[in-house]
ModelCIF file with pLDDT and N, C-alpha, C, O atoms, coordinates in Angstrom:
data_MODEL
#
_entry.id   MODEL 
#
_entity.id                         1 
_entity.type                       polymer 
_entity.pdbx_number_of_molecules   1 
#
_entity_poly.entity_id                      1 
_entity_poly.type                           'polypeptide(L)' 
_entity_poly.nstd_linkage                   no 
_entity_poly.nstd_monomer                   no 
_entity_poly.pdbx_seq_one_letter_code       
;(UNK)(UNK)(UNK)(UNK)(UNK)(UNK)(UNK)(UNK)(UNK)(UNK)(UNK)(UNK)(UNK)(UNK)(UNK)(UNK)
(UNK)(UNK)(UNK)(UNK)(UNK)(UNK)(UNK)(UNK)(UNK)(UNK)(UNK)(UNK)(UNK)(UNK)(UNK)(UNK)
(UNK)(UNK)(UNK)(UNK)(UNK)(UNK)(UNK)(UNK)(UNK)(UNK)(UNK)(UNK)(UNK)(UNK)(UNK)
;
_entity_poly.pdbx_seq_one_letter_code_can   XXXXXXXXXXXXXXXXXXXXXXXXXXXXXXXXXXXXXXXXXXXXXXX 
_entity_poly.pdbx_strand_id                 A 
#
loop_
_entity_poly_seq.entity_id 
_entity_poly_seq.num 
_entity_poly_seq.mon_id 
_entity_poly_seq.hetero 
1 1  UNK n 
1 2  UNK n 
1 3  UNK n 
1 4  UNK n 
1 5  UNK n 
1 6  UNK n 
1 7  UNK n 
1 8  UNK n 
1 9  UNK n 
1 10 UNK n 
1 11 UNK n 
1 12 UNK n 
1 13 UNK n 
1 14 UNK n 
1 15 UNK n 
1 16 UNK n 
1 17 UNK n 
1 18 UNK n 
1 19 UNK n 
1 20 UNK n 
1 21 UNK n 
1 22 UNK n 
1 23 UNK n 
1 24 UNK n 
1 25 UNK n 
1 26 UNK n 
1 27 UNK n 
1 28 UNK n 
1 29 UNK n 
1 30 UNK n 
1 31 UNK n 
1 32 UNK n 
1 33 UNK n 
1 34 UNK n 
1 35 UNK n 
1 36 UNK n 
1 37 UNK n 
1 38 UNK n 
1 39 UNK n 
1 40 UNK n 
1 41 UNK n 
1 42 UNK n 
1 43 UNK n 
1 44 UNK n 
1 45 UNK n 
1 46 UNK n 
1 47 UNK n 
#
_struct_asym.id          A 
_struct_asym.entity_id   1 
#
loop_
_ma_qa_metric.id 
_ma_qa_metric.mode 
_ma_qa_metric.name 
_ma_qa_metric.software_group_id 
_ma_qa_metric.type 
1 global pLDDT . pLDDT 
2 local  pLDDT . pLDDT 
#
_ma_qa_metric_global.metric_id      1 
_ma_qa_metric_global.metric_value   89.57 
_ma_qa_metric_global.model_id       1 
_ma_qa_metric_global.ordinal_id     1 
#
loop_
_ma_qa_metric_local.label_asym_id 
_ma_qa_metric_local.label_comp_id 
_ma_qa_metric_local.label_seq_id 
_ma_qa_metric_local.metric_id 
_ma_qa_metric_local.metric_value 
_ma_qa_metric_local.model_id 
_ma_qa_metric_local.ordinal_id 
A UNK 1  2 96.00 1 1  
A UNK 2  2 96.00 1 2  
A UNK 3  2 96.00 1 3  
A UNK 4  2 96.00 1 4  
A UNK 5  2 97.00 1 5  
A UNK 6  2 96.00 1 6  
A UNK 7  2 95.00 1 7  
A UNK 8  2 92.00 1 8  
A UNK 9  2 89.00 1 9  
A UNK 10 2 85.00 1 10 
A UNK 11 2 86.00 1 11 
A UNK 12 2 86.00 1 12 
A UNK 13 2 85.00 1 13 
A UNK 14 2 84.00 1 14 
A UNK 15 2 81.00 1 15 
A UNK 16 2 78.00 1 16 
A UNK 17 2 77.00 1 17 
A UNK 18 2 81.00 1 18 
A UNK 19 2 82.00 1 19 
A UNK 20 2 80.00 1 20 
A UNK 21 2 82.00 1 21 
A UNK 22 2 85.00 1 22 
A UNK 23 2 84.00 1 23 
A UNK 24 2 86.00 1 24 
A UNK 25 2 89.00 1 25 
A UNK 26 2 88.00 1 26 
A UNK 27 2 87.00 1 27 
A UNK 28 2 89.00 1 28 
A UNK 29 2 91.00 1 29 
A UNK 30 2 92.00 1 30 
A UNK 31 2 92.00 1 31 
A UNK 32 2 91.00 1 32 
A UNK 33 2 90.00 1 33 
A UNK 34 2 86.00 1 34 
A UNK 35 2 90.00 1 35 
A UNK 36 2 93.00 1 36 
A UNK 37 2 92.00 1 37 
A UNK 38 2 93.00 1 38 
A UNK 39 2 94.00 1 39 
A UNK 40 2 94.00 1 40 
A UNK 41 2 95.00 1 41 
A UNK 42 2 95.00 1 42 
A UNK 43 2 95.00 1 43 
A UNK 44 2 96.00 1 44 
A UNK 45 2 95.00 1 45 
A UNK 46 2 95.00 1 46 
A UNK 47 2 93.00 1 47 
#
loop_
_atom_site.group_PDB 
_atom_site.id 
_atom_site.type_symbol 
_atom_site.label_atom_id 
_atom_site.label_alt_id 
_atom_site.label_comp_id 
_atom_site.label_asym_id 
_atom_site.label_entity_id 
_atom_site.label_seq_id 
_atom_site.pdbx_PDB_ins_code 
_atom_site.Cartn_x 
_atom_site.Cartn_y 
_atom_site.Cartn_z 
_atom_site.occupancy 
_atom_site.B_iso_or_equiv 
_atom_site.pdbx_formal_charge 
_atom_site.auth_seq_id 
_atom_site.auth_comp_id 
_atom_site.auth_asym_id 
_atom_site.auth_atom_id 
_atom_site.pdbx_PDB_model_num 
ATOM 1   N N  . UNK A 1 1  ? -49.653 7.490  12.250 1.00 96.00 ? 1  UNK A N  1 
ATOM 2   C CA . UNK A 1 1  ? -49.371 7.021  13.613 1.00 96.00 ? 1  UNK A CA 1 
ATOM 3   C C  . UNK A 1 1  ? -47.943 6.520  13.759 1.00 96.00 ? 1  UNK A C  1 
ATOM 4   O O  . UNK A 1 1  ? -47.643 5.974  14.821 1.00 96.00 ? 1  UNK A O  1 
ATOM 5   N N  . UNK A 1 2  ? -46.852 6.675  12.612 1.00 96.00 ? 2  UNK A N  1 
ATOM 6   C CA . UNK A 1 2  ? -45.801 6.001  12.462 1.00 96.00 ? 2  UNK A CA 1 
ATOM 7   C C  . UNK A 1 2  ? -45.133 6.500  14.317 1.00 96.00 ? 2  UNK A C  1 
ATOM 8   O O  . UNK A 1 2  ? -45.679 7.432  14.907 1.00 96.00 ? 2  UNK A O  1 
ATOM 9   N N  . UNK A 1 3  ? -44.182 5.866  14.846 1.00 96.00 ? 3  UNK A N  1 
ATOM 10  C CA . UNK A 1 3  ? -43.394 6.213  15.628 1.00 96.00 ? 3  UNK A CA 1 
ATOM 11  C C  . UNK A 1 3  ? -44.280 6.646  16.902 1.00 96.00 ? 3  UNK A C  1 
ATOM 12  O O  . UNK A 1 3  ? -43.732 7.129  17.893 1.00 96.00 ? 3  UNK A O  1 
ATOM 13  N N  . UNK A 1 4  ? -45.924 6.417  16.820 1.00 96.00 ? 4  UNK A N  1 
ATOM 14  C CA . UNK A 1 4  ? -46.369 6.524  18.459 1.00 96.00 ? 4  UNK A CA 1 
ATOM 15  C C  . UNK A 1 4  ? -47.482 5.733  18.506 1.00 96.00 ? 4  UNK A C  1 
ATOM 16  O O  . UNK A 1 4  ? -47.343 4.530  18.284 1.00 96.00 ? 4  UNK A O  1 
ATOM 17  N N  . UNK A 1 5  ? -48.531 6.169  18.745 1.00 97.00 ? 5  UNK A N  1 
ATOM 18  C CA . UNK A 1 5  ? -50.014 5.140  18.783 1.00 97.00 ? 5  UNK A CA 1 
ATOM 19  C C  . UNK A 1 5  ? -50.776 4.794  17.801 1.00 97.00 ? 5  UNK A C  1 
ATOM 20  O O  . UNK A 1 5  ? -51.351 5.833  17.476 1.00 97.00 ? 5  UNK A O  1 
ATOM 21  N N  . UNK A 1 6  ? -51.108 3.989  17.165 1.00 96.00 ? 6  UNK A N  1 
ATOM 22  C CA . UNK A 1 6  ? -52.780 3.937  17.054 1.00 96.00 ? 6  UNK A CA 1 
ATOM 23  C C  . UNK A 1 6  ? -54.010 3.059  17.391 1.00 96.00 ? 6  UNK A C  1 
ATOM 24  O O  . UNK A 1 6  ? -54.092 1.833  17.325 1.00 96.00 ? 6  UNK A O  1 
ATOM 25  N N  . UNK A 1 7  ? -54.744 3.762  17.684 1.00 95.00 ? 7  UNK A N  1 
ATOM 26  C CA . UNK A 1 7  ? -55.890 3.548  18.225 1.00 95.00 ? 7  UNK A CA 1 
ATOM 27  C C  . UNK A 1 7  ? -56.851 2.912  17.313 1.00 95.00 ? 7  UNK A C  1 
ATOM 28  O O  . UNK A 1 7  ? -57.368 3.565  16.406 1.00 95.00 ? 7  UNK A O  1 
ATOM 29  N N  . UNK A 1 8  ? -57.104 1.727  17.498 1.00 92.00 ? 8  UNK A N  1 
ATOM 30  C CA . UNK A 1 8  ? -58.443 1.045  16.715 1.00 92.00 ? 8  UNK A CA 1 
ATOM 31  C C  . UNK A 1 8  ? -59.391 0.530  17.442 1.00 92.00 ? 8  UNK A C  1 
ATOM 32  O O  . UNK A 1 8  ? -59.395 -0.561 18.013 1.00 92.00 ? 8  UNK A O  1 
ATOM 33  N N  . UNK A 1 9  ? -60.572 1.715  17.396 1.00 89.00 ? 9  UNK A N  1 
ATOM 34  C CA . UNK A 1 9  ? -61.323 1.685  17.968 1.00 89.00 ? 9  UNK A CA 1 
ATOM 35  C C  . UNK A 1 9  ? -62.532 0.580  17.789 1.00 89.00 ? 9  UNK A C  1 
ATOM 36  O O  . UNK A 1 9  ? -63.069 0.474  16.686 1.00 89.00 ? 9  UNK A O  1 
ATOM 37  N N  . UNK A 1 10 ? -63.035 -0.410 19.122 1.00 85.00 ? 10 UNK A N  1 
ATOM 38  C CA . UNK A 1 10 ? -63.692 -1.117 18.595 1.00 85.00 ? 10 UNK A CA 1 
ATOM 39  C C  . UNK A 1 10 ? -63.426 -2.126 17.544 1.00 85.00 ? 10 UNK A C  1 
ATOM 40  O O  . UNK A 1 10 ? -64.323 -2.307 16.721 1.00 85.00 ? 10 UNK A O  1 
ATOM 41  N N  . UNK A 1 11 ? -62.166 -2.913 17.428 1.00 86.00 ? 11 UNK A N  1 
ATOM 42  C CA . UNK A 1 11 ? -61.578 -3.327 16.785 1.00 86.00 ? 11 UNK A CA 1 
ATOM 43  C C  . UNK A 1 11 ? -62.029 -4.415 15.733 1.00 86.00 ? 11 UNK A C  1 
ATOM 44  O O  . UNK A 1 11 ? -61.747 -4.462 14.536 1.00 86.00 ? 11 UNK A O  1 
ATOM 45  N N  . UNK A 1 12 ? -62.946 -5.437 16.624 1.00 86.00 ? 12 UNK A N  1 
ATOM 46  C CA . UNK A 1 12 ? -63.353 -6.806 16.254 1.00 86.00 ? 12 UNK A CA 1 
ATOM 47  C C  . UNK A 1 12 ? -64.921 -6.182 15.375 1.00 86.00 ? 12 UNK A C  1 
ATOM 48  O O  . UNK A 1 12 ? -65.721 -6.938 14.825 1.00 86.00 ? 12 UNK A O  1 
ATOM 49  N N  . UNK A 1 13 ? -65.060 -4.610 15.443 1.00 85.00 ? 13 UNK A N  1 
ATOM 50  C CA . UNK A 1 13 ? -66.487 -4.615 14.673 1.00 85.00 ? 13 UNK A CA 1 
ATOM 51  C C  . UNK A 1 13 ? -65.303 -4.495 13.026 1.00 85.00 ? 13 UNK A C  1 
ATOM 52  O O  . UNK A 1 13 ? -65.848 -5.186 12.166 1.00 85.00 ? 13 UNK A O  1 
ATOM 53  N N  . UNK A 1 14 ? -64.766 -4.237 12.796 1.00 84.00 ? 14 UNK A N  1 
ATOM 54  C CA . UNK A 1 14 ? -63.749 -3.887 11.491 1.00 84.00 ? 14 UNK A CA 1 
ATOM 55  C C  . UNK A 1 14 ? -64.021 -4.538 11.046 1.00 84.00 ? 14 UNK A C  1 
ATOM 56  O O  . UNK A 1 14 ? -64.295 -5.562 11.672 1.00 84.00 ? 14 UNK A O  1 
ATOM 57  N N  . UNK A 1 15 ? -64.192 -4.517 9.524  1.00 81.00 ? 15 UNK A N  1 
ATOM 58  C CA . UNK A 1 15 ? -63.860 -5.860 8.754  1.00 81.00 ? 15 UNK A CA 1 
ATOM 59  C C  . UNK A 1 15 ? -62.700 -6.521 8.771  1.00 81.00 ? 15 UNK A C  1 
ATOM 60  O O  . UNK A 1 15 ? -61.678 -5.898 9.058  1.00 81.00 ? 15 UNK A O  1 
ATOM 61  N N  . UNK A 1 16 ? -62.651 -7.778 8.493  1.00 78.00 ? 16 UNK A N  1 
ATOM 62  C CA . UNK A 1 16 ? -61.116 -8.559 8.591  1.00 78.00 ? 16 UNK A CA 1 
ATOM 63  C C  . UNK A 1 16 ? -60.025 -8.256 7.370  1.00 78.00 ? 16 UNK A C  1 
ATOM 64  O O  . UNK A 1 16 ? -58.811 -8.452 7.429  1.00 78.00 ? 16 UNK A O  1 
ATOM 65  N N  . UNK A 1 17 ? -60.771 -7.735 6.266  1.00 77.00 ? 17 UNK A N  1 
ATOM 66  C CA . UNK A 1 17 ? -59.905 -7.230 5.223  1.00 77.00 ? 17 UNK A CA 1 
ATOM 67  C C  . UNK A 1 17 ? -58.752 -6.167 5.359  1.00 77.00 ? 17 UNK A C  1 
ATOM 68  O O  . UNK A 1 17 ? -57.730 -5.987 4.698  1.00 77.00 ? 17 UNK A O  1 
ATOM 69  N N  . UNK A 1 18 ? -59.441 -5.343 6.773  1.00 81.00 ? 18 UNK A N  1 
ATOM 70  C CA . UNK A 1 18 ? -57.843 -4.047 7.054  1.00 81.00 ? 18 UNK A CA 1 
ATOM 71  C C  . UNK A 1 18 ? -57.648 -4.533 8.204  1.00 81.00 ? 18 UNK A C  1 
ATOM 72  O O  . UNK A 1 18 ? -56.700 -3.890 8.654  1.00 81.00 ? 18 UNK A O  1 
ATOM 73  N N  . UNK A 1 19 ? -58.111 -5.600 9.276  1.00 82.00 ? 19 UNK A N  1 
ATOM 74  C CA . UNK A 1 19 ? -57.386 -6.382 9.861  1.00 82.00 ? 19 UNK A CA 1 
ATOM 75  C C  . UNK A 1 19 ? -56.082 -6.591 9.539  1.00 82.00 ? 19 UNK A C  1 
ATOM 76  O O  . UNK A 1 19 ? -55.054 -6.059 9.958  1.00 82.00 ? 19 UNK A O  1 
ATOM 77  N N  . UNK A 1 20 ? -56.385 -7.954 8.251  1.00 80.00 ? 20 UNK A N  1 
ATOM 78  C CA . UNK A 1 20 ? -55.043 -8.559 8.263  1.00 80.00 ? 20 UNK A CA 1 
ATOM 79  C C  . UNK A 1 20 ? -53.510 -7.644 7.850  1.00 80.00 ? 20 UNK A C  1 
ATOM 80  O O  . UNK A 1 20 ? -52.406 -8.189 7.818  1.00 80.00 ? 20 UNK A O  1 
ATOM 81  N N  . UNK A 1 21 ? -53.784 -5.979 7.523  1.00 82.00 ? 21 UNK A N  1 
ATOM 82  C CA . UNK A 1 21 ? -52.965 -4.979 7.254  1.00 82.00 ? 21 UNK A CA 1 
ATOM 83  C C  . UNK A 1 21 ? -52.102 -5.036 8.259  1.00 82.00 ? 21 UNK A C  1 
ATOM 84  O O  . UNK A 1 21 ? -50.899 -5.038 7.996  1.00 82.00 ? 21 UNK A O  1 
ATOM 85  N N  . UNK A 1 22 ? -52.665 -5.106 9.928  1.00 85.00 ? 22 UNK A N  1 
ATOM 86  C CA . UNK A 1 22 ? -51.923 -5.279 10.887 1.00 85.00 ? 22 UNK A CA 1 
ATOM 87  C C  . UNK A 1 22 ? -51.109 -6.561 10.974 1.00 85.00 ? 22 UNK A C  1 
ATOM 88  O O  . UNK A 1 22 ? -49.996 -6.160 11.311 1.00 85.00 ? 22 UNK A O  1 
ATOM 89  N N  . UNK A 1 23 ? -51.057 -7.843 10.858 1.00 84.00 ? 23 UNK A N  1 
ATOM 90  C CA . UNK A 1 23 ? -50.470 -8.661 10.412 1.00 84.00 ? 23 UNK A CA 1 
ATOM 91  C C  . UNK A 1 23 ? -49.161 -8.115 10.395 1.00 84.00 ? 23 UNK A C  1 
ATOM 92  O O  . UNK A 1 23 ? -48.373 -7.956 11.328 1.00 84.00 ? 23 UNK A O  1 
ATOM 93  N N  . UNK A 1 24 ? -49.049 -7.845 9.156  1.00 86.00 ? 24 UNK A N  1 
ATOM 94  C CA . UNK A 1 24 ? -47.793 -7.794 8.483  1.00 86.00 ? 24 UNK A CA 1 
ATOM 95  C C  . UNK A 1 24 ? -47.030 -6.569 9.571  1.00 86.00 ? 24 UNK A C  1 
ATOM 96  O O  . UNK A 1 24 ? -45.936 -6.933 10.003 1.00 86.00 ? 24 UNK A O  1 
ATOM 97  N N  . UNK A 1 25 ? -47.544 -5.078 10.068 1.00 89.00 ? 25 UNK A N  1 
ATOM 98  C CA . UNK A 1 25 ? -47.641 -4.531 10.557 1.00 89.00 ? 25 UNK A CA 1 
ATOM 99  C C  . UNK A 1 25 ? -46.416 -4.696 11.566 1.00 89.00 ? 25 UNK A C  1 
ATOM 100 O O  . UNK A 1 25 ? -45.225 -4.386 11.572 1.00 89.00 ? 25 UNK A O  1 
ATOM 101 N N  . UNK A 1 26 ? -47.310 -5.341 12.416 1.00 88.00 ? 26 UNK A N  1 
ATOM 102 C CA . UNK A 1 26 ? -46.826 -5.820 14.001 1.00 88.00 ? 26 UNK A CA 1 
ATOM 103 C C  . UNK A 1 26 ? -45.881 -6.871 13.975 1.00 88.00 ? 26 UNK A C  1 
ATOM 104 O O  . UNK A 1 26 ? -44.836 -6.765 14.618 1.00 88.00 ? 26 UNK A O  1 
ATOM 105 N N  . UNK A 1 27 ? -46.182 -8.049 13.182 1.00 87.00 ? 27 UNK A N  1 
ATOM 106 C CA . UNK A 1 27 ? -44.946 -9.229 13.223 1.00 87.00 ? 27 UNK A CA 1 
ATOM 107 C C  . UNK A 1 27 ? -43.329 -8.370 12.069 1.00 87.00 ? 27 UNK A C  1 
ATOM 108 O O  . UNK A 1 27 ? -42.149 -8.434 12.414 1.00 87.00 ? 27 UNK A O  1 
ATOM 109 N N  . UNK A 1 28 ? -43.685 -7.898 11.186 1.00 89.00 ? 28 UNK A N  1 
ATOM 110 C CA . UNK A 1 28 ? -41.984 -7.545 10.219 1.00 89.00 ? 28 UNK A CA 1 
ATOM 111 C C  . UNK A 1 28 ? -42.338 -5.919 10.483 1.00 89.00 ? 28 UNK A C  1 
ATOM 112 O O  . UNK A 1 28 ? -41.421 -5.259 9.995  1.00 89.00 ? 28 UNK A O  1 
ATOM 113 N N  . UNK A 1 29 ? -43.148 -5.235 10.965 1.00 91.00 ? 29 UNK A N  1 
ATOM 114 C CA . UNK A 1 29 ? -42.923 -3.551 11.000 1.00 91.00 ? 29 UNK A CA 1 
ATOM 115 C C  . UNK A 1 29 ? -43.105 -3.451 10.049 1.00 91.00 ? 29 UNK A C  1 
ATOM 116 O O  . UNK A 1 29 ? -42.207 -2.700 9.668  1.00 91.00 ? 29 UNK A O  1 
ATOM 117 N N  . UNK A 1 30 ? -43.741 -3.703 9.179  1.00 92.00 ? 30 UNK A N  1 
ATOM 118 C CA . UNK A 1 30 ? -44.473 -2.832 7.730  1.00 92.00 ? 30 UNK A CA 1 
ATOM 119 C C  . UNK A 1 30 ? -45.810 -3.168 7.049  1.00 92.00 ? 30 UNK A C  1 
ATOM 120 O O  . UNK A 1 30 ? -46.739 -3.917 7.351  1.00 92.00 ? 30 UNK A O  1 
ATOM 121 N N  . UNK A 1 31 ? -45.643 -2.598 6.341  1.00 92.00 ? 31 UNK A N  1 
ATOM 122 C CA . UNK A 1 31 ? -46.889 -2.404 5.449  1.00 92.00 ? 31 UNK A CA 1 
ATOM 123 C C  . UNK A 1 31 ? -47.019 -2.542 4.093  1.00 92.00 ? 31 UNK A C  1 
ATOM 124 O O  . UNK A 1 31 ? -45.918 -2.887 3.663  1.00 92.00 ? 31 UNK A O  1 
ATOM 125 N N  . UNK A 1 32 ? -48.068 -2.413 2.927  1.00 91.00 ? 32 UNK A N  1 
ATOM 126 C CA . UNK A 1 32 ? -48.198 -2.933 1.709  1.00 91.00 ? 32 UNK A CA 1 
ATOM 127 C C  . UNK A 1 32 ? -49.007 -1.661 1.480  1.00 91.00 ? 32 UNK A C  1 
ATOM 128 O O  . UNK A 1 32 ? -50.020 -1.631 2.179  1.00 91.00 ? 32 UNK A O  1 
ATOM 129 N N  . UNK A 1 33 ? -48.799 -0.386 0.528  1.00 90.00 ? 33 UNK A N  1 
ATOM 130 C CA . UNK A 1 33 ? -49.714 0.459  0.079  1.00 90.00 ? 33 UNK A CA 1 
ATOM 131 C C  . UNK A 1 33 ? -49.581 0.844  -1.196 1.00 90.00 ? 33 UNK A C  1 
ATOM 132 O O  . UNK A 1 33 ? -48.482 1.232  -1.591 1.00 90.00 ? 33 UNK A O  1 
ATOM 133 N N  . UNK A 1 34 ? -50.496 0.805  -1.898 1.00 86.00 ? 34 UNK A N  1 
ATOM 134 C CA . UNK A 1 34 ? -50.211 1.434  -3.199 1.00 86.00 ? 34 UNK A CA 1 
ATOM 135 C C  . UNK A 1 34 ? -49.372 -0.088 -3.993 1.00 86.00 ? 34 UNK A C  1 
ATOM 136 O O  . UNK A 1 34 ? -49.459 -1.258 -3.623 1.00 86.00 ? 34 UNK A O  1 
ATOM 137 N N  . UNK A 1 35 ? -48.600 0.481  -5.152 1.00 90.00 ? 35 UNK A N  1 
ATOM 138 C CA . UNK A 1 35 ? -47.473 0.080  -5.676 1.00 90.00 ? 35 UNK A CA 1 
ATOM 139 C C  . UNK A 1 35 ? -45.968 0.349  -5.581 1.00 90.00 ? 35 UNK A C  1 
ATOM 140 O O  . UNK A 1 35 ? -44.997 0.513  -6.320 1.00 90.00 ? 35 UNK A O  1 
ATOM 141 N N  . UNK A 1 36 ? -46.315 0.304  -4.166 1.00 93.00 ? 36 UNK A N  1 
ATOM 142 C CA . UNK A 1 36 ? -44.799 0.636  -3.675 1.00 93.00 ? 36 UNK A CA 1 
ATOM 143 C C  . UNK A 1 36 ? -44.097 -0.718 -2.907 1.00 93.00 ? 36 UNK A C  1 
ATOM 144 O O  . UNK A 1 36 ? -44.856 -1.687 -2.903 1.00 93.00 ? 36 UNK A O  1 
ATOM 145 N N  . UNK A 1 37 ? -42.874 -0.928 -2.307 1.00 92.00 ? 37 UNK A N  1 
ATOM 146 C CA . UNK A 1 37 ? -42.116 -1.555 -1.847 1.00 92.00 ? 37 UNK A CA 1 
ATOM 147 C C  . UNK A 1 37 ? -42.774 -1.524 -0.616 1.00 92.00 ? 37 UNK A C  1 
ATOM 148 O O  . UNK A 1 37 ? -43.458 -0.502 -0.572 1.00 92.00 ? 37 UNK A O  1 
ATOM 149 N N  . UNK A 1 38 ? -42.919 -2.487 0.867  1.00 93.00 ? 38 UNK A N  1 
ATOM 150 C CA . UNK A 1 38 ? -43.454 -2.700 1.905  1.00 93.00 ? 38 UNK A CA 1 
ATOM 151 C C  . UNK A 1 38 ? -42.445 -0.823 2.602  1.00 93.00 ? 38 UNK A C  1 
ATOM 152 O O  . UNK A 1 38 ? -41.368 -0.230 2.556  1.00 93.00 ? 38 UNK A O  1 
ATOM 153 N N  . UNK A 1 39 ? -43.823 -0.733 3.136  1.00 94.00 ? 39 UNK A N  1 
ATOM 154 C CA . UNK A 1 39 ? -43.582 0.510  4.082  1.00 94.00 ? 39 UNK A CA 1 
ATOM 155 C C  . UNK A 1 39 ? -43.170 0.159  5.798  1.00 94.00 ? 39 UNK A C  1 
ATOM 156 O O  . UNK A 1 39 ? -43.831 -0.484 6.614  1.00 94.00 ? 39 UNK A O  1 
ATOM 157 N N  . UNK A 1 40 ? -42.092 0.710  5.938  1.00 94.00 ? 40 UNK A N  1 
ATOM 158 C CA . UNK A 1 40 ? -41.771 0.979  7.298  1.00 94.00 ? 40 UNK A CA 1 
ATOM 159 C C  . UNK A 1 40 ? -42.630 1.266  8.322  1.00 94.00 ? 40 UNK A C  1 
ATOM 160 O O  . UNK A 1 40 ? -43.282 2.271  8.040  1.00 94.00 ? 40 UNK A O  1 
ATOM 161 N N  . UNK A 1 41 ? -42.940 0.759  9.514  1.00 95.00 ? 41 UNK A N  1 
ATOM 162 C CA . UNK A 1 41 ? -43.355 1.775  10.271 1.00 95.00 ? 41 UNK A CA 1 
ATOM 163 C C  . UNK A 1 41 ? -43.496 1.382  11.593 1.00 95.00 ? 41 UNK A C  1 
ATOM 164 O O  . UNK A 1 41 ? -43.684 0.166  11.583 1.00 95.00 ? 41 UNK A O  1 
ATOM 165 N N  . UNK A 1 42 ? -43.498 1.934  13.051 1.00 95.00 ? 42 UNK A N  1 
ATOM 166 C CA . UNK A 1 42 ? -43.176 1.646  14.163 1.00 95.00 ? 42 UNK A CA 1 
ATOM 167 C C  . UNK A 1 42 ? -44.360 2.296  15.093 1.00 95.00 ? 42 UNK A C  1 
ATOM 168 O O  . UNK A 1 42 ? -44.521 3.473  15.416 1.00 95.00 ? 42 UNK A O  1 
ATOM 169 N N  . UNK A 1 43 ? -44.936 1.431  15.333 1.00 95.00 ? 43 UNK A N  1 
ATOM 170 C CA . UNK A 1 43 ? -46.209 2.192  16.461 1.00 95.00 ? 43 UNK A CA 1 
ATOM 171 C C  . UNK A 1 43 ? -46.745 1.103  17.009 1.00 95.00 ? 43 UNK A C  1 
ATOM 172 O O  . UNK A 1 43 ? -46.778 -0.020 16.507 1.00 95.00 ? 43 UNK A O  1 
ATOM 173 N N  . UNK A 1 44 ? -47.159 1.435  18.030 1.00 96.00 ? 44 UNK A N  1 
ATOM 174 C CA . UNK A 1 44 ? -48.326 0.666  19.335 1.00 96.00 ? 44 UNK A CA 1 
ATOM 175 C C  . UNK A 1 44 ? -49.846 0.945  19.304 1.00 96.00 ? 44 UNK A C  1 
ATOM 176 O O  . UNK A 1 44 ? -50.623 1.865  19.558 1.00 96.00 ? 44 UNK A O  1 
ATOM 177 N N  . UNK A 1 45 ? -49.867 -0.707 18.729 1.00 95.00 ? 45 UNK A N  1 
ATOM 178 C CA . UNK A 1 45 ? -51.218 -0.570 17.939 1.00 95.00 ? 45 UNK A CA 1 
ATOM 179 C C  . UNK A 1 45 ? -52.204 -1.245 19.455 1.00 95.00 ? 45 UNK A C  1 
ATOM 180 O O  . UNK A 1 45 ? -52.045 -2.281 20.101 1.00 95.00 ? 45 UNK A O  1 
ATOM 181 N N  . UNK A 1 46 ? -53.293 -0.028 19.604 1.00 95.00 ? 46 UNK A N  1 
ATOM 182 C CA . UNK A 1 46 ? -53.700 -0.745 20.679 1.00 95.00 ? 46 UNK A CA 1 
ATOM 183 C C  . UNK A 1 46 ? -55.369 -0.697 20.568 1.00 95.00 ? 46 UNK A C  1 
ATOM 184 O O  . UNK A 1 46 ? -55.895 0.406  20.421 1.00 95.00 ? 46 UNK A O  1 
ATOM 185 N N  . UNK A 1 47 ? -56.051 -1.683 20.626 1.00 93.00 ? 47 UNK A N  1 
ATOM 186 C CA . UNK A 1 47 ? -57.677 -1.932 20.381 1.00 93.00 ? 47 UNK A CA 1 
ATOM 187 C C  . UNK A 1 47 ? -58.024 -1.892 21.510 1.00 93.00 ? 47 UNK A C  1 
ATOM 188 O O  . UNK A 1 47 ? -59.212 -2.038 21.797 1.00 93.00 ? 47 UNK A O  1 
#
């Protein structure tokens, strides 16, 4: 979804564990995957 939407559908049924993924997400634009360095990424996350 880098650079346009994503859609989380039904949001609050999710568990809070890939919740807090958005966190980091939305407040610094990245992400934590793998064993890599925080990932870039730019999209409109909309529930």
């Amino acid at each position: 979804a880098n650079r346009g939407i994503l859609e989380m559908q039904e949001m609050l049924k999710i568990d809070t564990k890939f919740l807090y993924h958005l966190l980091s997400l939305t407040q610094e634009g990245n992400f934590k995957a793998g064993r890599f360095a925080l990932i870039s990424a730019d999209e409109v996350v909309i529930a």
